[in-house]
N, C-alpha and C. Protein backbone atom coordinates (compact mmCIF):
# COMPACT_ATOMS: atom_id res chain seq x y z
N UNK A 1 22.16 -7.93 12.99
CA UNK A 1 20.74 -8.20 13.21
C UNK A 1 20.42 -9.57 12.60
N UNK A 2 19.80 -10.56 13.38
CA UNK A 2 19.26 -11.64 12.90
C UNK A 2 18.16 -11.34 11.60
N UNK A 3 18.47 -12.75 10.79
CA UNK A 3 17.39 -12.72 9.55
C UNK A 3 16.31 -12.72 9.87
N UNK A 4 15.68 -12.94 11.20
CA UNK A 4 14.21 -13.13 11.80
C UNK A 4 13.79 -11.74 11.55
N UNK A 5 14.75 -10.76 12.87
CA UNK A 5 14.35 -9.87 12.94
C UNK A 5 14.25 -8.77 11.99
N UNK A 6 15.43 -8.69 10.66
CA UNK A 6 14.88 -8.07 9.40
C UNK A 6 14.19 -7.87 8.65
N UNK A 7 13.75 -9.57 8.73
CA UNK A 7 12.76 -9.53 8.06
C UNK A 7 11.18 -9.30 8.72
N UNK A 8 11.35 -9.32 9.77
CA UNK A 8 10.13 -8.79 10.53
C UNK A 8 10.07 -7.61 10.96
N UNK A 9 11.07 -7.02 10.62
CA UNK A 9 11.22 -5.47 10.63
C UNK A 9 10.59 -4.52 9.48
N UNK A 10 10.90 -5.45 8.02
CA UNK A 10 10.22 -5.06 7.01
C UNK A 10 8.95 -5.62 6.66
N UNK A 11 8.18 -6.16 7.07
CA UNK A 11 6.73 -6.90 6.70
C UNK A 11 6.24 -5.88 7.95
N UNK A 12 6.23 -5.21 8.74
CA UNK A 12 5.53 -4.27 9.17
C UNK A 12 4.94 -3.26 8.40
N UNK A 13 5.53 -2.58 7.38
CA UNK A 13 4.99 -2.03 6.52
C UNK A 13 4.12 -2.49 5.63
N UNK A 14 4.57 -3.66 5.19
CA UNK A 14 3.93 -4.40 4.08
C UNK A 14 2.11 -4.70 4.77
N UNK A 15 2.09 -4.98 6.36
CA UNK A 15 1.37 -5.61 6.82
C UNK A 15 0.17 -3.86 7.17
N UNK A 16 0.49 -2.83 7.61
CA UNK A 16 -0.19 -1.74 7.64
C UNK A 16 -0.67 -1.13 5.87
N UNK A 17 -0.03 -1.53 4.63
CA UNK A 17 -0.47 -1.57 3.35
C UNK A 17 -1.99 -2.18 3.46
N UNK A 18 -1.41 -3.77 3.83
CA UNK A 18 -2.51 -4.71 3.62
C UNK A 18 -3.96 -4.13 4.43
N UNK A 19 -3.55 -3.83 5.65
CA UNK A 19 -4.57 -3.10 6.64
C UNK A 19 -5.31 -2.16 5.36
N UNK A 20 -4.81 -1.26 5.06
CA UNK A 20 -5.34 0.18 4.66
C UNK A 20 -6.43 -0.19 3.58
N UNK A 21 -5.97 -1.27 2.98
CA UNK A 21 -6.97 -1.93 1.39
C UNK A 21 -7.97 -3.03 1.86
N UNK A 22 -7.75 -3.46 2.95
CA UNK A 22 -9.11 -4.29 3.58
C UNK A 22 -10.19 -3.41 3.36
N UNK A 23 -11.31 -4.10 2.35
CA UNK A 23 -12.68 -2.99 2.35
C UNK A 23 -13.34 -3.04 4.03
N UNK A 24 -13.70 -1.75 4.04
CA UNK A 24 -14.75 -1.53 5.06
C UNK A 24 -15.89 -0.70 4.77
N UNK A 25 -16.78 -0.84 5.52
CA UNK A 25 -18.10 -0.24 4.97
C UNK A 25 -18.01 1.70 5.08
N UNK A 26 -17.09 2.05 6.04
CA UNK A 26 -16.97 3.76 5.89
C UNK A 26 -15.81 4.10 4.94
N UNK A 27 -15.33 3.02 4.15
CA UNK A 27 -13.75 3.32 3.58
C UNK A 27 -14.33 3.74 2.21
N UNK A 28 -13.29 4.89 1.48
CA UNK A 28 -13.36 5.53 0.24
C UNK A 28 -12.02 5.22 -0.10
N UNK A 29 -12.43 5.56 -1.47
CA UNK A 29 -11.13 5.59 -2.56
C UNK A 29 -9.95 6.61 -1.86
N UNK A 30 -10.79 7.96 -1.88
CA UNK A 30 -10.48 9.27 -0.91
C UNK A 30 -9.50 9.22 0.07
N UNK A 31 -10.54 8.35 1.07
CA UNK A 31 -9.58 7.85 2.40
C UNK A 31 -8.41 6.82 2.11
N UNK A 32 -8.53 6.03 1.33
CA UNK A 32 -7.25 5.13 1.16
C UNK A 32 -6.44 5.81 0.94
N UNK A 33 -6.37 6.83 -0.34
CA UNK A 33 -5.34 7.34 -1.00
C UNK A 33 -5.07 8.44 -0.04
N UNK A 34 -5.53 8.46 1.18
CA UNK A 34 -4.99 9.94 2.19
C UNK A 34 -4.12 8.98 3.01
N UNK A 35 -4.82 7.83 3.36
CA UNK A 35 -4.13 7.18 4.21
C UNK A 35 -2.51 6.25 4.17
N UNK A 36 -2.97 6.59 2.81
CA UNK A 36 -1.71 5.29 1.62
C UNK A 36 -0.34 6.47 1.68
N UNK A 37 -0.87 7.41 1.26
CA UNK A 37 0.44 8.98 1.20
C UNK A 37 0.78 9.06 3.00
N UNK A 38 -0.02 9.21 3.65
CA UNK A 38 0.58 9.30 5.29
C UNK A 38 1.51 8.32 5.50
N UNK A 39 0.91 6.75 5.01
CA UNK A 39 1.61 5.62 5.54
C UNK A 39 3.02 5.85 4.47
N UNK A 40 3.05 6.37 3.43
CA UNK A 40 4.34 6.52 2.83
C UNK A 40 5.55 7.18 3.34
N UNK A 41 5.05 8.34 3.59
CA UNK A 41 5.74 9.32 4.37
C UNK A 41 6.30 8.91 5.64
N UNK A 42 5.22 8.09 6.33
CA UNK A 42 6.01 7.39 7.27
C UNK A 42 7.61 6.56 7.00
N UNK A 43 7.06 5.69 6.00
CA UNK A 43 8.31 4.85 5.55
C UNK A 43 9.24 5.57 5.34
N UNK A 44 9.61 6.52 4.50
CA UNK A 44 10.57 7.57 4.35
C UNK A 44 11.14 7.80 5.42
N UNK A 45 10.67 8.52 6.18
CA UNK A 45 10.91 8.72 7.96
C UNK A 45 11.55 7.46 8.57
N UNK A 46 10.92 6.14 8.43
CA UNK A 46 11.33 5.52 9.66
C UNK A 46 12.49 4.27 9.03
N UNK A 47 12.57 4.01 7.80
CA UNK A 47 13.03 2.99 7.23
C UNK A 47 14.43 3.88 6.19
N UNK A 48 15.47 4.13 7.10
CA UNK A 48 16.03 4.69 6.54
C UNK A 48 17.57 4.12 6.45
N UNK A 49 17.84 3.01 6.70
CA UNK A 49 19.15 2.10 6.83
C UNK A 49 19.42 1.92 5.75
N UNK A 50 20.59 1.49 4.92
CA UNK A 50 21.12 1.09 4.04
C UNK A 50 20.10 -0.09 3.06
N UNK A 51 20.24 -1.09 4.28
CA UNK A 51 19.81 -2.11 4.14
C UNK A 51 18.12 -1.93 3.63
N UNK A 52 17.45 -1.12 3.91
CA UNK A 52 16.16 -0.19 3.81
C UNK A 52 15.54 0.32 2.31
N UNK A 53 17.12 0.54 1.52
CA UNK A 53 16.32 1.13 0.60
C UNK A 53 15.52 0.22 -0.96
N UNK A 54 16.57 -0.78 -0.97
CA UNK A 54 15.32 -1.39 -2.38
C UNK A 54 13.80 -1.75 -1.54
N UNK A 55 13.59 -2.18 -0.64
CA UNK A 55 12.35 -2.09 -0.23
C UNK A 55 11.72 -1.14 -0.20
N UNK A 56 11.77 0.14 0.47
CA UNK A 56 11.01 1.58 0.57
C UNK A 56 11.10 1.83 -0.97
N UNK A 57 11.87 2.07 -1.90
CA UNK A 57 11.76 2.45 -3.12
C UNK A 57 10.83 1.55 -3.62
N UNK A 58 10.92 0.22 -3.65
CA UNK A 58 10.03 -0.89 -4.58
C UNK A 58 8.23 -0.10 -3.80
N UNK A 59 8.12 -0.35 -2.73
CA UNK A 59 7.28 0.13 -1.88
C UNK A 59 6.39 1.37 -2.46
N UNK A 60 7.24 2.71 -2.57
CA UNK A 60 6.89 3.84 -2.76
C UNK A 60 6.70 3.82 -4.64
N UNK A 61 7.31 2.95 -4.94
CA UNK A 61 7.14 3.11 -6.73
C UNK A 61 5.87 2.44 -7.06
N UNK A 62 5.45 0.68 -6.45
CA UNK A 62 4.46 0.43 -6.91
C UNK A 62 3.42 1.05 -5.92
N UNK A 63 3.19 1.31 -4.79
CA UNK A 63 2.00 2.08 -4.26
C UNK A 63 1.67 3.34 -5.30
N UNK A 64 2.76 4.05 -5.45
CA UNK A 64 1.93 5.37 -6.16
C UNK A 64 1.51 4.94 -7.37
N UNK A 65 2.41 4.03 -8.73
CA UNK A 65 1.89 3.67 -9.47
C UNK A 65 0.37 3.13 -9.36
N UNK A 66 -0.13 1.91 -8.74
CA UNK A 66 -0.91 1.49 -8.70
C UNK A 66 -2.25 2.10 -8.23
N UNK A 67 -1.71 2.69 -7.10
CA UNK A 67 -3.11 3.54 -5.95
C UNK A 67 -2.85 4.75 -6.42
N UNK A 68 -2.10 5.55 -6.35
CA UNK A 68 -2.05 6.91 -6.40
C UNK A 68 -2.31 7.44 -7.48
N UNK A 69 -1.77 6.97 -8.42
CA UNK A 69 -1.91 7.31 -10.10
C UNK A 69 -3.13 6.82 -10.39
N UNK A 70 -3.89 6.00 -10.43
CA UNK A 70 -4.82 5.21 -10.56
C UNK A 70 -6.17 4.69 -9.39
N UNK A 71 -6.67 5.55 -9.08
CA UNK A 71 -7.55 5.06 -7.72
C UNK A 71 -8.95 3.57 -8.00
N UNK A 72 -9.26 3.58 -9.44
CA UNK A 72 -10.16 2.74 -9.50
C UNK A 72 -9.45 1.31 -9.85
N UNK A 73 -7.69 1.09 -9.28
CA UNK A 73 -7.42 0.03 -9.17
C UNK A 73 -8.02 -0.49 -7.88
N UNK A 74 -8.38 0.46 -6.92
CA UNK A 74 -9.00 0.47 -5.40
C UNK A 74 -10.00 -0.60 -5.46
N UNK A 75 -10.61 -0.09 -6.37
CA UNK A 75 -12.01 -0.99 -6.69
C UNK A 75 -11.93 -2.53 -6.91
N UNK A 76 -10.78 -2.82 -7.31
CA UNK A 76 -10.93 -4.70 -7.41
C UNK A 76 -10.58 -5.02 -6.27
N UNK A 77 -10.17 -4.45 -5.21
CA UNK A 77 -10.76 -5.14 -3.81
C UNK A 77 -12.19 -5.64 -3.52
N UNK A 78 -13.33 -4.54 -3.94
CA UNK A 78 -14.43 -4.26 -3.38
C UNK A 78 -15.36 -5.39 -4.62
N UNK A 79 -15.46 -5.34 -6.10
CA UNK A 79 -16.25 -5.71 -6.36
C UNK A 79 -15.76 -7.51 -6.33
N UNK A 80 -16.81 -7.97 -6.98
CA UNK A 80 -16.71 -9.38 -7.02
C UNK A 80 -15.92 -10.24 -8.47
N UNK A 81 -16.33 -9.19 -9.90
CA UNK A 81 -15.39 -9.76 -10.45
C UNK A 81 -14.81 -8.65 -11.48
N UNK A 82 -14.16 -9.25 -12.34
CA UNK A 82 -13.37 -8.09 -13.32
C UNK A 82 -14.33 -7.80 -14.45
N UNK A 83 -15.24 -8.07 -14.52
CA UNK A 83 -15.93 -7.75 -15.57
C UNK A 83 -16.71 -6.96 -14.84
N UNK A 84 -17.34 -6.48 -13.92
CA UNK A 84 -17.97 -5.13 -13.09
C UNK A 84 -17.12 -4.08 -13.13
N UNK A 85 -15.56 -4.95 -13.14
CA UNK A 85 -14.45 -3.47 -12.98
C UNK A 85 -14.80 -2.74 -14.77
N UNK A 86 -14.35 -3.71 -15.25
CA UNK A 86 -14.11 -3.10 -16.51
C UNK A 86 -15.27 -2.60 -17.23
N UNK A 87 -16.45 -2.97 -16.71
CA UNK A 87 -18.03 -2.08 -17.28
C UNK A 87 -17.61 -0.41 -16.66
N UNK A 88 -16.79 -0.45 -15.66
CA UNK A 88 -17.04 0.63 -14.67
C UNK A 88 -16.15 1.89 -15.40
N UNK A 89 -14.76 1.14 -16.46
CA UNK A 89 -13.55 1.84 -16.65
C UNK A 89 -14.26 3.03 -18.35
């Protein structure tokens, strides 16, 4: 497989992450973190080559760390600066 196509094989995931954390005005903490575990599960499923796994692992370790374990990391998307976050913590 060409280096093009590997690597554009793996920024598909990376690029449906980025999707899921774009704020929108009907989006919750709730819904991310339902949507963040589906899109995981996917990866598991579909990214399963050799070549596959330090990515899906790096992938699945910092998503849950960050989002899953922690949902009001969600929040420094949405507000404007870190000092709103940290009044909030």
């Amino acid at each position: 497989m060409p280096v093009y196509d590997a690597v554009a094989r793996l920024r598909k995931p990376l690029e449906h992450i980025a999707d899921l954390l774009e704020p929108d005005t009907d989006k919750t903490s709730e819904t991310v973190r339902w949507e963040m575990t589906a899109l995981l599960e996917w990866m598991k499923l579909t990214y399963t080559k050799a070549d596959d796994v330090l990515m899906v692992d790096n992938v699945l370790r910092t998503v849950h760390k960050r989002f899953l374990e922690r949902p009001v990391y969600l929040l420094r998307r949405i507000l404007p600066s870190a000092d709103e976050l940290d009044a909030l913590i």
